[in-house]
N, C-alpha and C. Protein backbone atom coordinates (compact mmCIF):
# COMPACT_ATOMS: atom_id res chain seq x y z
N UNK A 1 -66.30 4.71 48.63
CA UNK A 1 -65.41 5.40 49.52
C UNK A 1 -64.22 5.91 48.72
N UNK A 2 -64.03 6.94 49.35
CA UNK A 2 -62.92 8.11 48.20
C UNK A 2 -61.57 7.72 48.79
N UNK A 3 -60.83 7.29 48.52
CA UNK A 3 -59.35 6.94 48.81
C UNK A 3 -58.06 8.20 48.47
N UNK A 4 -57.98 8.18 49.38
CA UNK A 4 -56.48 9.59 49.39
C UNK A 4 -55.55 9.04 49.19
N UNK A 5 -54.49 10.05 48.64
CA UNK A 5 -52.82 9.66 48.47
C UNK A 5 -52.50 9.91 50.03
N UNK A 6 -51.12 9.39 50.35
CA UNK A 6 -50.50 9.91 51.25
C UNK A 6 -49.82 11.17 50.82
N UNK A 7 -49.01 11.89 51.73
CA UNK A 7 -48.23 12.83 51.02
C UNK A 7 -46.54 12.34 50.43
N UNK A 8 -45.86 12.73 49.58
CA UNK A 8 -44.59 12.28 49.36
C UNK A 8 -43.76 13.03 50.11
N UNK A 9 -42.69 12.48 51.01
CA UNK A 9 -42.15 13.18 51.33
C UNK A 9 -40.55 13.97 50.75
N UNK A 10 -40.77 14.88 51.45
CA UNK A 10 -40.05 16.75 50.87
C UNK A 10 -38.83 15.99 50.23
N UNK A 11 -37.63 14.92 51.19
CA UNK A 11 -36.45 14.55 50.92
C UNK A 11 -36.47 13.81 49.49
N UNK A 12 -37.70 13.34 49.20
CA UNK A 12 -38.20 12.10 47.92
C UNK A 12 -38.13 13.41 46.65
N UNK A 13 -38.93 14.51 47.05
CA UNK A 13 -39.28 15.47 46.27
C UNK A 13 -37.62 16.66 45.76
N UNK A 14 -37.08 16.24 46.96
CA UNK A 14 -35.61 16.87 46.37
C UNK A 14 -34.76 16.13 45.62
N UNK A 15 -35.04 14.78 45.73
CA UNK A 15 -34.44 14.15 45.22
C UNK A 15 -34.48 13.66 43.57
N UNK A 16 -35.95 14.19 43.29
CA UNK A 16 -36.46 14.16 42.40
C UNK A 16 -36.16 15.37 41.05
N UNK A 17 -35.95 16.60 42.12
CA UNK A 17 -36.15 17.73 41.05
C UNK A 17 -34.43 17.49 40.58
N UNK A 18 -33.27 16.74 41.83
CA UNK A 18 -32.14 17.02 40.87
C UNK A 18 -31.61 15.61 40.62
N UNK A 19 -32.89 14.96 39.40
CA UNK A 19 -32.46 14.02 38.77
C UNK A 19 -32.35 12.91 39.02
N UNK A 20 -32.47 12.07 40.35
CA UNK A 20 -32.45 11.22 41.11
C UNK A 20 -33.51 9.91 40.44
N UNK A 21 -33.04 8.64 40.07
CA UNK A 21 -33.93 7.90 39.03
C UNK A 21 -34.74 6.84 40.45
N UNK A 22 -34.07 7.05 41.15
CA UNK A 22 -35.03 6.05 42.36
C UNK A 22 -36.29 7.17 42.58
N UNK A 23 -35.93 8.23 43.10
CA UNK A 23 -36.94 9.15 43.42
C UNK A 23 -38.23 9.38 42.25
N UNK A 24 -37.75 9.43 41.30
CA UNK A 24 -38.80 9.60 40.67
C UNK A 24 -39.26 8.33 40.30
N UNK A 25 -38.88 7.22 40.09
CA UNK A 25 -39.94 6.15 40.45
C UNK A 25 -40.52 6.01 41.33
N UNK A 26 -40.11 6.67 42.48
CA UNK A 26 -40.54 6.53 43.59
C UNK A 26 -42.43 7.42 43.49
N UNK A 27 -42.15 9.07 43.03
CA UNK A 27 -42.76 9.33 42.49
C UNK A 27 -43.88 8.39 41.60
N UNK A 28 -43.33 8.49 40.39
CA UNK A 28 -44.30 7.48 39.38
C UNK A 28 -45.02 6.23 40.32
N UNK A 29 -44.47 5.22 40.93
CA UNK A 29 -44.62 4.56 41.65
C UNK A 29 -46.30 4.96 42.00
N UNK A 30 -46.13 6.25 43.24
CA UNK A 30 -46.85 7.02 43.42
C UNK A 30 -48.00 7.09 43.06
N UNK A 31 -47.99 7.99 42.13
CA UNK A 31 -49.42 8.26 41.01
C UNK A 31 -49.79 6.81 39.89
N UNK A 32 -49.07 5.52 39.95
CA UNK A 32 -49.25 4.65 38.90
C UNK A 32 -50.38 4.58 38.88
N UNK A 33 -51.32 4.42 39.86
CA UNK A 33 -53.11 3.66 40.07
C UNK A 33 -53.89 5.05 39.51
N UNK A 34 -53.86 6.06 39.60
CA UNK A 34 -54.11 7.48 39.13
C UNK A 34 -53.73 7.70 38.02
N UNK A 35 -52.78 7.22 37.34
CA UNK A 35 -52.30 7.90 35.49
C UNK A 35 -53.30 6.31 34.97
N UNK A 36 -53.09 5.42 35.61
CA UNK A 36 -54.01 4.10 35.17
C UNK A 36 -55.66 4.43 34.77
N UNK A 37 -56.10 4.93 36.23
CA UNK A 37 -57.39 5.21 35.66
C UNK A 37 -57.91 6.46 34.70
N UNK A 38 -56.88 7.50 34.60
CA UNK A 38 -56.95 8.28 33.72
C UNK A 38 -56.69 8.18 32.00
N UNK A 39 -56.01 6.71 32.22
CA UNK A 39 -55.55 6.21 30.66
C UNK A 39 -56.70 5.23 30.39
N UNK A 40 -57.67 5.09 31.69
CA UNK A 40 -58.50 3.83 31.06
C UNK A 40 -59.65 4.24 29.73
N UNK A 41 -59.76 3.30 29.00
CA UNK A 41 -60.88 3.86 27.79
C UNK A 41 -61.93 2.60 27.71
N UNK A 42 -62.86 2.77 27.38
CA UNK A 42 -64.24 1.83 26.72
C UNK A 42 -64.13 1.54 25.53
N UNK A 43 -64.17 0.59 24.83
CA UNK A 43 -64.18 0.22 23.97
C UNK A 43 -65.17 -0.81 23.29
N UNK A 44 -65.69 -1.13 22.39
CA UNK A 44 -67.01 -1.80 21.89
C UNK A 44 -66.22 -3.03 20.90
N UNK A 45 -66.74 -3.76 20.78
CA UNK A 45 -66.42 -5.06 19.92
C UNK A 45 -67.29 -5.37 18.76
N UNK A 46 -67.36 -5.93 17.82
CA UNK A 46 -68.07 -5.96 16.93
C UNK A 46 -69.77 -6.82 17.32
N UNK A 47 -69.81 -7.33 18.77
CA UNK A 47 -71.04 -7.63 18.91
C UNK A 47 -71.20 -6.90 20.01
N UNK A 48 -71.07 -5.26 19.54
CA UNK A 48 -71.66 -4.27 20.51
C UNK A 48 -71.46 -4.68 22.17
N UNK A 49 -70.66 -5.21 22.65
CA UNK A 49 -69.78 -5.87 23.86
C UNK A 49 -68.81 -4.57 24.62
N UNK A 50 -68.90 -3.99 25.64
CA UNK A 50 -68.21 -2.80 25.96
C UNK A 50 -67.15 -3.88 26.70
N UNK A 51 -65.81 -3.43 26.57
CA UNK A 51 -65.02 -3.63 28.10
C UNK A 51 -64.23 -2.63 28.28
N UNK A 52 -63.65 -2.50 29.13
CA UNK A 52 -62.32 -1.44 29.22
C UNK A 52 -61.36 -1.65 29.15
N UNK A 53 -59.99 -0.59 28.91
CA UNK A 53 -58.81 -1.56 28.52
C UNK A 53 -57.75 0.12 28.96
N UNK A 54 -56.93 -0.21 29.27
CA UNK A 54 -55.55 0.92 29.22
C UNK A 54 -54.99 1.04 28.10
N UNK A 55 -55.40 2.42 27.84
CA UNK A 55 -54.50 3.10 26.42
C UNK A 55 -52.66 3.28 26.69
N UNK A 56 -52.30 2.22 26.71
CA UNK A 56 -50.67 1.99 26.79
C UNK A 56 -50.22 3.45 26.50
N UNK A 57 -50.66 4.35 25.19
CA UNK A 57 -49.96 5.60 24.71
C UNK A 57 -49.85 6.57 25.03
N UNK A 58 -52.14 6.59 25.90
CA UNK A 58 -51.58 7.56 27.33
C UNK A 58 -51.48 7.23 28.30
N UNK A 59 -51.41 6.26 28.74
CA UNK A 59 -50.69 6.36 29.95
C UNK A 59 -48.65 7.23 29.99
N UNK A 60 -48.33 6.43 28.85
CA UNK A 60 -46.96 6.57 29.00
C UNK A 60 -46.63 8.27 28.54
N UNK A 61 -48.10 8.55 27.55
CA UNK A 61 -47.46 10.51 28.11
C UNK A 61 -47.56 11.32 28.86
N UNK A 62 -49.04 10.46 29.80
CA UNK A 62 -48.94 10.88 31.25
C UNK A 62 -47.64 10.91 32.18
N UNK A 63 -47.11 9.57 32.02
CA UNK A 63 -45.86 9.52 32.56
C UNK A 63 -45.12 10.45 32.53
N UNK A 64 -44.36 11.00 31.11
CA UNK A 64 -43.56 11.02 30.37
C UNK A 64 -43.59 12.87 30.97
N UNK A 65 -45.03 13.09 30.63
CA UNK A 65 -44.78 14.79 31.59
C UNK A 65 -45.53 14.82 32.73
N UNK A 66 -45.93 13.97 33.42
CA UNK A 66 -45.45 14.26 34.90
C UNK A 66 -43.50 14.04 35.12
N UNK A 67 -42.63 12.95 34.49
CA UNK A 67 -41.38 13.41 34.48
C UNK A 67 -41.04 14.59 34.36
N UNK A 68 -41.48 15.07 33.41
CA UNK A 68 -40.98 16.42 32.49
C UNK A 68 -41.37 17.36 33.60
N UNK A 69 -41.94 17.63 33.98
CA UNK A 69 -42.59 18.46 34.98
C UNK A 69 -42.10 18.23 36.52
N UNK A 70 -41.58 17.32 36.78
CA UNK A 70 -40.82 17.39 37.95
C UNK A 70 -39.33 17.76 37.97
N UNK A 71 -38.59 17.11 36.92
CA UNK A 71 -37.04 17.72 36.22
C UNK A 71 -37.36 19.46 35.63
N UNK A 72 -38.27 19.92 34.81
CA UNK A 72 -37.77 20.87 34.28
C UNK A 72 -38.84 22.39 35.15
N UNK A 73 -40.09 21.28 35.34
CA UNK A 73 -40.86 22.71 36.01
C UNK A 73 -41.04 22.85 37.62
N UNK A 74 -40.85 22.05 38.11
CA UNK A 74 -41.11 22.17 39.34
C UNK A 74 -40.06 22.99 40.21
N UNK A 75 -40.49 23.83 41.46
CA UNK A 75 -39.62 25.01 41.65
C UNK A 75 -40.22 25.09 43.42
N UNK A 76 -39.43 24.95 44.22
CA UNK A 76 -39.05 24.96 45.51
C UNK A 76 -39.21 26.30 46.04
N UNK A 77 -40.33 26.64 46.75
CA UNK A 77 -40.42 28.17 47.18
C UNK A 77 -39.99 28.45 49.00
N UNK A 78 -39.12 29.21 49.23
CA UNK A 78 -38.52 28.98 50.66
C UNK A 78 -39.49 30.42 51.29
């Protein structure tokens, strides 16, 4: 079964584009379970043993520009 986000709401999202450090955790918060499984990788052990594990490096540049992208690109159309 496919699991949806909720939506964030607009006041979270203004709060976000001007700089606001709750909001955008609030944000991050958000997408954490989503930049998680996108950072997850497979990895093998020397007795050919798979497990999976979170690439700490991307996750955190996932982070790092979804920030970037809410402070510098994101743009409010009326």
């Amino acid at each position: 079964m496919k699991k949806t986000l909720s939506d964030i709401p607009f006041s979270i999202i203004e709060k976000a584009i001007n700089e606001d450090i709750e909001a955008i955790d609030y944000i991050l918060a958000h997408y954490r379970n989503y930049i998680i499984r996108l950072s997850t990788r497979v990895a093998r052990d020397e007795n050919n043993n798979e497990y999976m594990y979170v690439d700490d490096d991307m996750r955190s540049r996932l982070e790092s520009k979804l920030i970037y992208s809410i402070i510098k690109k994101f743009k409010i159309l009326s």
